[in-house]
Protein backbone atom coordinates (compact mmCIF):
# COMPACT_ATOMS: atom_id res chain seq x y z
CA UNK A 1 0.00 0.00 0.00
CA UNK A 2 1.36 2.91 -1.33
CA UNK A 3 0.55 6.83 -0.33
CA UNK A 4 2.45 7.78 -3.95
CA UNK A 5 4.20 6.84 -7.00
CA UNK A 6 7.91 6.51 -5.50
CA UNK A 7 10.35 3.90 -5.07
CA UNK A 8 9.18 0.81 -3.58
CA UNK A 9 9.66 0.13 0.34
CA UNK A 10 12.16 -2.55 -0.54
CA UNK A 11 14.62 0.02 -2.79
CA UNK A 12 14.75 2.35 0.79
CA UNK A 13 15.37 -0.05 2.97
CA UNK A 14 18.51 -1.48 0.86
CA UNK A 15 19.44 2.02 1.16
CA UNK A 16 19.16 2.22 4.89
CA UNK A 17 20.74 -0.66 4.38
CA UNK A 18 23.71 0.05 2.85
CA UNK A 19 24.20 3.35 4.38
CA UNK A 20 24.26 1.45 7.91
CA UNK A 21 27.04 -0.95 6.40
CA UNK A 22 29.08 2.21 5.17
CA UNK A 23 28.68 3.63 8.56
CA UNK A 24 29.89 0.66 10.81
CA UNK A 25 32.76 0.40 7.92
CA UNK A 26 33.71 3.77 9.33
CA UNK A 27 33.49 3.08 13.04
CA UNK A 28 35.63 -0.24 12.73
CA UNK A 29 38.18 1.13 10.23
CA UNK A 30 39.08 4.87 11.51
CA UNK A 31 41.31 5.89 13.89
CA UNK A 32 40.05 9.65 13.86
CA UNK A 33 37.55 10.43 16.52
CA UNK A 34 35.78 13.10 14.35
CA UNK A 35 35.54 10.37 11.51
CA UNK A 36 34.07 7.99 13.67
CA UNK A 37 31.41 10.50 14.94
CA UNK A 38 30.85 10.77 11.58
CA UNK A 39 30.14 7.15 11.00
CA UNK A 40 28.20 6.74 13.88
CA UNK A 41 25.87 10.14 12.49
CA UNK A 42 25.41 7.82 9.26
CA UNK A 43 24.39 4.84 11.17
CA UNK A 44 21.82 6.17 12.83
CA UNK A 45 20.55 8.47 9.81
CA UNK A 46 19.96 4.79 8.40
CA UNK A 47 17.94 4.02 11.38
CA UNK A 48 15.70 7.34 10.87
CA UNK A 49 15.31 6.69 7.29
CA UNK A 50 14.03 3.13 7.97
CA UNK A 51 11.68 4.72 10.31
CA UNK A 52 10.37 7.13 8.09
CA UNK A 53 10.32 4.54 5.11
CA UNK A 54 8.00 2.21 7.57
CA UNK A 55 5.87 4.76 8.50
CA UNK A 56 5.05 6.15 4.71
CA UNK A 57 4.82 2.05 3.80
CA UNK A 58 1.93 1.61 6.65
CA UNK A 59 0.44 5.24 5.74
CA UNK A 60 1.21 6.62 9.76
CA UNK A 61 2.63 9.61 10.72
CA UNK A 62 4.82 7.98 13.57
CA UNK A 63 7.68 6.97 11.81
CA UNK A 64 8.63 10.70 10.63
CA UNK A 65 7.79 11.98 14.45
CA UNK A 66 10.04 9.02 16.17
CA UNK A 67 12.75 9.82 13.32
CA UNK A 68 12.40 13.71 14.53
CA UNK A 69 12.89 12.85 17.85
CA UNK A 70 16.02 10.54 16.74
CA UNK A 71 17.48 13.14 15.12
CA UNK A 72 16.84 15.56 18.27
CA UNK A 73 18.92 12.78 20.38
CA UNK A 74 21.40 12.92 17.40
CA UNK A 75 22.26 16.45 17.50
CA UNK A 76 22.73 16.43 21.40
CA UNK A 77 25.12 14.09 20.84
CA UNK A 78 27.35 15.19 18.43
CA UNK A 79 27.44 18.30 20.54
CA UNK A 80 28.49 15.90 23.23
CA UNK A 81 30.88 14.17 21.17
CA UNK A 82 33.03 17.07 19.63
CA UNK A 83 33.39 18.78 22.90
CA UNK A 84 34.79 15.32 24.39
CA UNK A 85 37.15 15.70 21.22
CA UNK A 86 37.81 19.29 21.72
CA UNK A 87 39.03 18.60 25.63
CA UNK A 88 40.73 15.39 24.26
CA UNK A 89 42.77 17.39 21.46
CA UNK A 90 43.09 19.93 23.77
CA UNK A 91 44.89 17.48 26.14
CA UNK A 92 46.25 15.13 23.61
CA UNK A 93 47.52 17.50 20.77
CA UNK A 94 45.80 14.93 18.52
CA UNK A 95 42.80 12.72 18.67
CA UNK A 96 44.07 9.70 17.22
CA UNK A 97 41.79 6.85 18.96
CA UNK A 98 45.22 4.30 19.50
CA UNK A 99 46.49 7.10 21.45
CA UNK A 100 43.66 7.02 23.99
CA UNK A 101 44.02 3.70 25.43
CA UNK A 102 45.94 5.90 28.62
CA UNK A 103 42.97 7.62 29.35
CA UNK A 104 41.40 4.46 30.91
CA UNK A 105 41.14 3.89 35.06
């Protein structure tokens, strides 16, 4: 069931799909803390376009407010996560994620 001519369901959720994949690519394979951030904002802008996807598929409105929301949490936490880096480059003169094994206990 389909509000409008478009791409099927199935096309956006290989997309979701294989932006998620890109995204964990990223987290396991950088060593830059801003890079990863940047992974983990693609991950979850997979999850919010499954959501949104869903929701147009079953002809609701909740997918697109939950994905809102999601990307409310998102924002907070990139604002979070660069001033961690900030502090850490700040303390570190670099933010190369090998280097911060010493920051543990």
């Amino acid at each position: 069931m389909s509000l409008a001519a478009g791409p099927p369901l199935v096309a956006w959720l290989l997309l979701a799909a294989a932006l998620f994949c890109v995204g964990v690519y990223g987290v396991l394979t950088r060593k830059n803390l801003v890079a990863i951030l940047l992974s983990v904002e693609l991950m979850a802008n997979a999850v919010n376009l499954n959501l949104v996807a869903l929701g147009r598929y079953q002809g609701e409105l909740l997918g697109q407010a939950v994905a809102l929301f999601g990307m409310a949490l998102t924002v907070a936490e990139v604002g979070v996560g660069l001033a961690i880096v900030i502090l850490v480059h700040r303390r570190r003169q670099g933010i190369d994620v090998d280097e911060l094994s010493g920051l543990s206990g």
